[in-house]
Structures are given as C-alpha cells and as structure tokens.
Protein backbone atom coordinates (compact mmCIF):
# COMPACT_ATOMS: atom_id res chain seq x y z
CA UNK A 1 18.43 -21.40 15.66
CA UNK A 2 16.35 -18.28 16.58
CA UNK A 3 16.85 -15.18 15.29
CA UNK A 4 15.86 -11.48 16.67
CA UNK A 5 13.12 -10.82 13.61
CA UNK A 6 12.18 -12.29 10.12
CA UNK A 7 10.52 -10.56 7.13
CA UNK A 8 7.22 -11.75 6.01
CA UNK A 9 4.96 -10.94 3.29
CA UNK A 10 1.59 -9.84 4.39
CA UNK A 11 -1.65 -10.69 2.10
CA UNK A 12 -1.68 -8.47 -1.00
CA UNK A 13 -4.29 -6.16 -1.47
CA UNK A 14 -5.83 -5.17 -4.66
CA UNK A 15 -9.00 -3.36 -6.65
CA UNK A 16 -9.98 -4.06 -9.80
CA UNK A 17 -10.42 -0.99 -12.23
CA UNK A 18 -14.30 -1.44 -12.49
CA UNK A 19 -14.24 -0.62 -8.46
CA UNK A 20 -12.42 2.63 -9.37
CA UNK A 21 -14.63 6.11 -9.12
CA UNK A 22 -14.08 9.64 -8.61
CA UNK A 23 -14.80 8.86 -4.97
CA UNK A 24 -12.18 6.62 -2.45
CA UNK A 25 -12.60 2.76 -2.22
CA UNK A 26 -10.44 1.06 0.06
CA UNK A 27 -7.84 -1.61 -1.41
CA UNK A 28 -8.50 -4.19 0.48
CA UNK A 29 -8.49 -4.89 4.25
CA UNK A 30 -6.31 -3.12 6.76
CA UNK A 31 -2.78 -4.38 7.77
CA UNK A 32 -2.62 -7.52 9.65
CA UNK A 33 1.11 -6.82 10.79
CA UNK A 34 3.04 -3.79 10.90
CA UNK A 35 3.95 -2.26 7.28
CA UNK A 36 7.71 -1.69 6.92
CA UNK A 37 8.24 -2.30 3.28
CA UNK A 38 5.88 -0.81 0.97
CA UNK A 39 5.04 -0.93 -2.89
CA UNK A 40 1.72 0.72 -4.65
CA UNK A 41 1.30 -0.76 -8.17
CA UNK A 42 -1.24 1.59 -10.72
CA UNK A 43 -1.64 -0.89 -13.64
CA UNK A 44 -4.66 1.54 -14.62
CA UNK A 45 -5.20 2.72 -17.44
CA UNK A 46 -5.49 6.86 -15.75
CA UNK A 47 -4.04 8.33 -13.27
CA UNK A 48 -4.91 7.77 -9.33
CA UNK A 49 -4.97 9.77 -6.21
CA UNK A 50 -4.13 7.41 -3.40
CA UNK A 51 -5.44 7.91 0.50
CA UNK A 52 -4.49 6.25 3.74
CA UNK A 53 -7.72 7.79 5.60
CA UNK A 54 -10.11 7.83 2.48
CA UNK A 55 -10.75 11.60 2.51
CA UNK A 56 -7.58 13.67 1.55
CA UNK A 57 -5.39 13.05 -1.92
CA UNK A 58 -1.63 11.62 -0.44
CA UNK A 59 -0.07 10.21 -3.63
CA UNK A 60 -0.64 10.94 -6.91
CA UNK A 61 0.21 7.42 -8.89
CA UNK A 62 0.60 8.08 -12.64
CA UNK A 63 -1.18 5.35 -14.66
CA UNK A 64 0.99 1.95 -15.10
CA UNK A 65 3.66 2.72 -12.60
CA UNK A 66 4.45 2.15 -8.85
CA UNK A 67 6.10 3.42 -6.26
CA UNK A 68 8.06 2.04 -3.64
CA UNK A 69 9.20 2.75 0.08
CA UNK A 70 11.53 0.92 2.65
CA UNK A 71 10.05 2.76 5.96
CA UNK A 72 12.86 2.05 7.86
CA UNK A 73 16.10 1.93 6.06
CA UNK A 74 19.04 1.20 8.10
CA UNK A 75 16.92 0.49 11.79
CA UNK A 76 17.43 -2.15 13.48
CA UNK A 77 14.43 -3.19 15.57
CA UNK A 78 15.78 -2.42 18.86
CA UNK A 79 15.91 1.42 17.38
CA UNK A 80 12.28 1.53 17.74
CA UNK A 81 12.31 2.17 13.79
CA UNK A 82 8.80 3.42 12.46
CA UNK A 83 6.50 1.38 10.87
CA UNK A 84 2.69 1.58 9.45
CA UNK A 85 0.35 0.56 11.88
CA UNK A 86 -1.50 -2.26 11.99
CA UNK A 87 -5.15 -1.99 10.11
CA UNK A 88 -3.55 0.36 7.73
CA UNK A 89 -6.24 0.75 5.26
CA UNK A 90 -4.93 1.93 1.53
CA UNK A 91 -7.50 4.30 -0.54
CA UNK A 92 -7.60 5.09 -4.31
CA UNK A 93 -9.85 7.32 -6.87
CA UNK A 94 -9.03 8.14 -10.07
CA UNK A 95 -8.41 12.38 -11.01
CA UNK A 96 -10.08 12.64 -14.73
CA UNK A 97 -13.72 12.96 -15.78
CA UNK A 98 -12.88 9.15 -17.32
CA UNK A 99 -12.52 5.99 -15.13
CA UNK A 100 -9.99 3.56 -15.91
CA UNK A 101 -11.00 0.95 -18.38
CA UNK A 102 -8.01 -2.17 -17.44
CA UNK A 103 -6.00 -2.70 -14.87
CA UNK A 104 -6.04 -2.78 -10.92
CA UNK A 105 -4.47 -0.91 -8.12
CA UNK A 106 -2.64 -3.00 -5.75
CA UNK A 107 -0.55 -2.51 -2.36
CA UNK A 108 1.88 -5.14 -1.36
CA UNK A 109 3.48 -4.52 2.40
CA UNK A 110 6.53 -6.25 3.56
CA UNK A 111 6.48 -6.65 7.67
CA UNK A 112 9.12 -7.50 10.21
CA UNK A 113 8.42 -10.31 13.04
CA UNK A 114 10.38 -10.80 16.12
CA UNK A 115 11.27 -14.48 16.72
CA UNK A 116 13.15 -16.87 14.70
C-alpha cells in the first residue's frame, strides 16, 4: 500500500563536552533530509549558546535540558509546510569563563518522505 509521506529519523548528531569552547563547533554534519521535527539535548554540565550559521548566539540551552520543536504542526505536505533545509548544520559554545566538564550536546531531527 503506498502512502503520500512517512517519518524517518535522520542520523543523530552529537559533540562531546571536551569539543566544547568559547568559540562555535559544529554538531555534526549537515541535514541529509529536510528537518521537520526537532530536539536539542544539553547534557552539559554549563550552559550553551546554540548557532545554525556558527557566528551569531540563537538559543540559549540551560545545562542538562532540551528543547523541542515540531516545525510544522498541523501541515499537511501538500500545504507546502516549512521545513529546515537540507545541510542544516547545528553550532554550540558554551557562555562562562568554565567549559563543561561531562556531558554532550546533541541534535536529533525527525524528517518527512514522500512515498510509501
């Protein structure tokens, strides 16, 4: 039976705290599908700054916590519903004087195929 689209999990991203500084490293590699779930996990000991072009402060993630957005809540597909492009590429730094000294920063991205 085919369907019109199916959710898929794309590869999870994450840094370890020793990669952390006060200056951005990426989280991995870029999107390989089109973001439209999204969740940010700090399981750092400090509080980040998170970037999606590795020069400007976004989010500010307090240590141990996540956050957590559906993109397009309540679209359909065929509402040309907005997404995060495809090579995405996730940033983090941490704010205080002190790096982290446990943890990891991850982004996990749900994405939306068409097809069965």
């Amino acid at each position: 039976m085919a369907y019109g689209s199916r959710v898929t999990w794309d590869t999870i991203r994450e840094l370890p705290f020793g990669s952390l500084s006060d200056t951005y490293a990426a989280i991995g590699v870029g999107l390989t599908k089109a973001g439209r779930i999204v969740k940010i996990t700090n399981n750092t000991n400090e509080t980040l700054y998170i970037s999606d072009d590795g020069v400007n402060d976004k989010l500010k993630l307090p240590e141990n916590s996540f956050e957590l957005w559906d993109i397009t809540t309540n679209k359909a597909l065929e509402d040309k519903p907005q997404f995060l492009e495809v090579g995405k590429i996730f940033y983090a730094r941490h704010i205080t004087a002190v790096a982290p000294t446990s943890g990891w920063v991850s982004i996990e991205v749900l994405t939306v195929e068409t097809g069965s």
